[in-house]
Each structure stands twice: as C-alpha cells, then as structure tokens.
Protein backbone atom coordinates (compact mmCIF):
# COMPACT_ATOMS: atom_id res chain seq x y z
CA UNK A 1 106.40 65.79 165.33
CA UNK A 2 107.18 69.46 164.24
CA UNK A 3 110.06 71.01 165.95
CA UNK A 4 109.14 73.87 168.80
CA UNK A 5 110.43 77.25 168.87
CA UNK A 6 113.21 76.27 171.60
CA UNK A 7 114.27 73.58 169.72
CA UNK A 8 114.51 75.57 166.17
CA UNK A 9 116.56 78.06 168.35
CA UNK A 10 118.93 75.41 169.78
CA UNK A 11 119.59 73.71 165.72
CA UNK A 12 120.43 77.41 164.64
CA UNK A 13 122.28 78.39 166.94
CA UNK A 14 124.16 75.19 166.33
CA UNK A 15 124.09 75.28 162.49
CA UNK A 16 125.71 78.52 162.98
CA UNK A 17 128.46 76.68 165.14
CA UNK A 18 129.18 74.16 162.80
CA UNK A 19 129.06 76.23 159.31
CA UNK A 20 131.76 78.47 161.14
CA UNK A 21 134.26 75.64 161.43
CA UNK A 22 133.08 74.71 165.12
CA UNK A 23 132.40 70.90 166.77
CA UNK A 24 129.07 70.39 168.32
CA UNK A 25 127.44 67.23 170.41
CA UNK A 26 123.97 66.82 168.91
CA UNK A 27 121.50 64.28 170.01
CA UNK A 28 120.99 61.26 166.94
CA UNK A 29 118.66 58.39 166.44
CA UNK A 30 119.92 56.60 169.39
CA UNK A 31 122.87 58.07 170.98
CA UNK A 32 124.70 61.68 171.13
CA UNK A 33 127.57 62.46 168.48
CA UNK A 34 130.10 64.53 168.11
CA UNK A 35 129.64 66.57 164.92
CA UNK A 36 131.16 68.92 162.33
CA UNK A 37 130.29 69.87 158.62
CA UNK A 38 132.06 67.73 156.55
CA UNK A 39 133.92 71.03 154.71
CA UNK A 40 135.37 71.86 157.56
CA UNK A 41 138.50 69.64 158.01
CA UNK A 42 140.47 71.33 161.12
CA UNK A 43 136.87 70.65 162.86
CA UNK A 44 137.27 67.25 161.83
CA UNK A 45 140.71 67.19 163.22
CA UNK A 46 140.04 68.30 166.46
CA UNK A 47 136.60 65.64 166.77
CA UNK A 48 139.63 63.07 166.02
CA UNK A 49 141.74 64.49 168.93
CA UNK A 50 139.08 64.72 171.17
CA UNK A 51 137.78 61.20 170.39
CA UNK A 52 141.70 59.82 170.42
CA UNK A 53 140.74 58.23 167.40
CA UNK A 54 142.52 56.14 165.25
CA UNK A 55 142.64 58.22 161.36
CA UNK A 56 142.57 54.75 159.86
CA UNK A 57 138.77 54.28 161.24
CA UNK A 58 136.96 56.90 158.86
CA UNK A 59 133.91 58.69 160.39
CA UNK A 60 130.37 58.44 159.01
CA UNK A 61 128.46 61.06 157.72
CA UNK A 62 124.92 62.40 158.18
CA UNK A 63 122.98 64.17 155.71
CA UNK A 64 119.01 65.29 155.30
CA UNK A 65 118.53 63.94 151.72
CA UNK A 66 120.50 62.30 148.87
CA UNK A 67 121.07 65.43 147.22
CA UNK A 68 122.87 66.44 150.42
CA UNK A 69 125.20 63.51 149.89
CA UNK A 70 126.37 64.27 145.79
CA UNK A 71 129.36 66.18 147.20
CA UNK A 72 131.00 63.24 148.89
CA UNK A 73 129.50 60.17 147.68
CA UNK A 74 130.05 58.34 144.01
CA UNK A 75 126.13 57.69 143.11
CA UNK A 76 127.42 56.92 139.77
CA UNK A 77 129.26 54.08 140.51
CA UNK A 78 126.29 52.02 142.15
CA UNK A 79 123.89 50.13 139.87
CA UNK A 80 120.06 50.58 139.79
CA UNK A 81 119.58 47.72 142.28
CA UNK A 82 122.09 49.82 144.45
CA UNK A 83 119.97 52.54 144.41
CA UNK A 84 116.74 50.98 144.49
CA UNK A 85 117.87 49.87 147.71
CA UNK A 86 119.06 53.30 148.66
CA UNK A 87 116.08 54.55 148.14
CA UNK A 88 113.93 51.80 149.65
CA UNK A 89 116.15 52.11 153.15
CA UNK A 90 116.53 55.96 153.29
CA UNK A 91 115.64 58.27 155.33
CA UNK A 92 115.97 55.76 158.04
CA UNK A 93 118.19 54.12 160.73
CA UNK A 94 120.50 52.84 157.99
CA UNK A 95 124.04 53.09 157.35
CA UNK A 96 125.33 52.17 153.95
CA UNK A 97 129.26 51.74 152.77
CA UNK A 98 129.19 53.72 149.31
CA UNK A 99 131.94 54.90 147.00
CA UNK A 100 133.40 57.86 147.79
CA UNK A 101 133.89 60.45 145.29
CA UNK A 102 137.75 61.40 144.99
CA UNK A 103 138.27 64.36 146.64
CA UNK A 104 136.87 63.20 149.55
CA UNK A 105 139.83 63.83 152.29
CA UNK A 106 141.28 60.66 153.67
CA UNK A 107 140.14 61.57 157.25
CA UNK A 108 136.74 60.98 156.83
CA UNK A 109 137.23 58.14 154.58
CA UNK A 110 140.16 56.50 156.66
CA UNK A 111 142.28 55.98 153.63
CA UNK A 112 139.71 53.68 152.02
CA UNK A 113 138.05 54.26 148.01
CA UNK A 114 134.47 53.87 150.44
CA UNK A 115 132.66 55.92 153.04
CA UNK A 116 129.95 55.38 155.56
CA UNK A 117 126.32 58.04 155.31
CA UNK A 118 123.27 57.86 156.38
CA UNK A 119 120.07 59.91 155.81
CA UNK A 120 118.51 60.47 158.87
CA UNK A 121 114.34 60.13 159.47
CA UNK A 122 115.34 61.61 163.33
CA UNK A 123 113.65 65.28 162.07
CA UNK A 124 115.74 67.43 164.77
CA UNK A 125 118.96 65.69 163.00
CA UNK A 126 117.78 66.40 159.85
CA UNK A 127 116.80 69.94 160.47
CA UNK A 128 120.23 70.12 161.66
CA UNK A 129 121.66 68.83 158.42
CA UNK A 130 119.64 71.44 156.38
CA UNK A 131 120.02 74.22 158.63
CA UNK A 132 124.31 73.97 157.77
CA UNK A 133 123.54 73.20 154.39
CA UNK A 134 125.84 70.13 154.23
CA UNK A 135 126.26 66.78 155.75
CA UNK A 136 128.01 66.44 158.82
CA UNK A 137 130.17 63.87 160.53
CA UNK A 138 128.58 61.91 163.35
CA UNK A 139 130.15 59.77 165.56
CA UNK A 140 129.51 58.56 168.82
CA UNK A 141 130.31 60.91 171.88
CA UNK A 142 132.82 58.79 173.44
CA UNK A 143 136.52 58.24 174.25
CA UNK A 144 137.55 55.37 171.49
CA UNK A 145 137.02 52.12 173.09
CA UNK A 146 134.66 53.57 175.87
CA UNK A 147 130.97 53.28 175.87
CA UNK A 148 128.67 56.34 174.68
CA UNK A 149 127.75 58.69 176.87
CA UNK A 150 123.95 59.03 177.40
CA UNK A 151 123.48 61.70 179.69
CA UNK A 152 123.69 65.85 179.14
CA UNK A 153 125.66 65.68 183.10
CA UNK A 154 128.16 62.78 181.33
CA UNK A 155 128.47 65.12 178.07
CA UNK A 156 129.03 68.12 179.87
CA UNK A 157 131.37 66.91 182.42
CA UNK A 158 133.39 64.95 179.95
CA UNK A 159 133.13 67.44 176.46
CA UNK A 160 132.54 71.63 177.83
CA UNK A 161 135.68 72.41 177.42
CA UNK A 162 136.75 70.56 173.99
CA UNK A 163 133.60 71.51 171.82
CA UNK A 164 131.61 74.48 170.87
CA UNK A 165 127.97 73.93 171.86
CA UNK A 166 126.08 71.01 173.00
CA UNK A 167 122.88 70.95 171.43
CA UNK A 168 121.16 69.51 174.72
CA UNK A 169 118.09 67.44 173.07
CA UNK A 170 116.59 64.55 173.74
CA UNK A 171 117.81 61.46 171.17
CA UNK A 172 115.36 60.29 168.73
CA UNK A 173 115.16 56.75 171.63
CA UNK A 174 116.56 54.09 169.24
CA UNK A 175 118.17 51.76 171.46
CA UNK A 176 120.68 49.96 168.89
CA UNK A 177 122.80 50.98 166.20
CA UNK A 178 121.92 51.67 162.69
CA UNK A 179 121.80 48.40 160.12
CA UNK A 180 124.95 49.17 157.50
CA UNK A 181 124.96 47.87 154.49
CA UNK A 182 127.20 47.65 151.73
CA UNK A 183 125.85 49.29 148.83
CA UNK A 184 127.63 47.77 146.12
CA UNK A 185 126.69 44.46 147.07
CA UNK A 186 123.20 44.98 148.88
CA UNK A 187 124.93 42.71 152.10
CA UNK A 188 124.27 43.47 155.55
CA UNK A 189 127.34 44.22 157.14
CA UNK A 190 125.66 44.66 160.47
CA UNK A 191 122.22 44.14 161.31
C-alpha cells in the first residue's frame, strides 16, 4: 500500500515537527505513540512529563532501517547469530533489547548498558522515520499505568494541549504488542 497525497502531507508536516525539537502522536503497528527524534532530548523530556513516567523505564525506539539505528545501537557487540536473527525478524512487529552505544543519554536507555528498537514494516511509520532522518522514540499514548488510548476523540481530548501535532492516521491494526527479544541471547522476552 503506497501512501496518498494526504497522508505524505500529514508525515511531513510531522517530520518537520519532530526534526524541530517538537512531540508528535503518530499512529504505530497497533496502537498510537507519543514520539520525538531521538536527538532531541528536551522533546524527550517533556514525552516523560507528559507520560508521568518513571526515567528508570527507558523508552524504545523506532527506526526505518538498520542503518537508521548505527547512531544509538552497539551492532558490534552482537555476534553473527545475533544478527542473523536481526535480520531474519526485521522490518517487522519485533522489538529487540540491544547494546546501546555509549553516548546514548540515560533517558532513553533508563540507566541501563541496553536499549529497546524496532524497525518498523507499518510503511506510514516508516515513512515517518525517513522523512526526520533519524529514529524516533515511541511509546504508547497513555498516562503510565493507564491503558492506550485508541481513539483520535481520546487523543485529542487527553494530549492537544501537551504535544505539537497529532498525526491523525489510522494504526497499521495489529492488535497485540510487538514480540521483544533479547538480542544477545536470541530469548524471547515477550512473545
């Protein structure tokens, strides 16, 4: 499914938003997030505030490719069967725990040497992802401890006046959340 004309509109106007240090709610594989580019740290801050989220937590991060993810994410440390898994899993509705490189800022990791990404097959995500040039954080848009919204009306009402734009698209219809690995040792940590 190619994108249409509206919808290339609404992921550049957002792209825009993000890659100028704003927070968006985007639509994902199976429920909205709450997003910002992952060099933008006060935008990171404030999706913390908003969420009342606990630092300690980390924040997984969305990205178009592999190559999008060499910034933040230690390839080098994971062994070939790593990576042939990697590679077997991604783009898909898979989250894997992988090293994080060093200068990776605690807030995304929440403290910890490790960091969760995915690399999305939902193509309006992934346009997204290319269109700011960067992964971005994506987590669920929610109060901590509350239930995901699923409606625009519930987003709206809940997140106008504490984000930038809300990129009001359909999700990709998953119904369950992604399968994480961890990468070091292949195990499902959630399936």
């Amino acid at each position: 499914m190619a994108l249409t004309e509206v919808q290339w509109h609404k992921v550049k106007e957002a792209a825009t938003t993000l890659r100028e240090g704003g927070v968006i709610i985007c639509p994902t594989e199976g429920v909205y997030g709450i997003s910002a580019a992952v060099s933008q740290l006060k935008a990171i801050q404030r999706i913390i505030a908003i969420k009342q989220r606990a630092v300690n937590k980390g924040l997984i991060i969305v990205a178009a490719s592999l190559r999008q993810l060499d910034a933040v994410v230690n390839f080098g440390a994971l062994s070939q069967d790593s990576m042939r898994l990697i590679h077997n899993k991604w783009p898909g509705h898979n989250t894997f725990i992988v090293p994080a490189r060093a200068a990776v800022p605690p807030m995304l990791t929440g403290g910890r040497p490790t960091m969760a990404t995915r690399v999305t097959d939902f193509e309006l995500l992934s346009a997204l992802c290319e269109e700011v040039g960067e992964p971005i954080v994506s987590t669920s848009a929610n109060i901590s401890g509350s239930a995901p919204l699923t409606t625009l009306s519930e987003l709206q009402a809940t997140f106008a006046q504490s984000v930038d734009y809300i990129l009001d698209e359909p999700c990709m219809g998953r119904n369950k959340p992604s399968t994480i690995y961890d990468a070091v040792s292949g195990a499902v940590l959630r399936a």
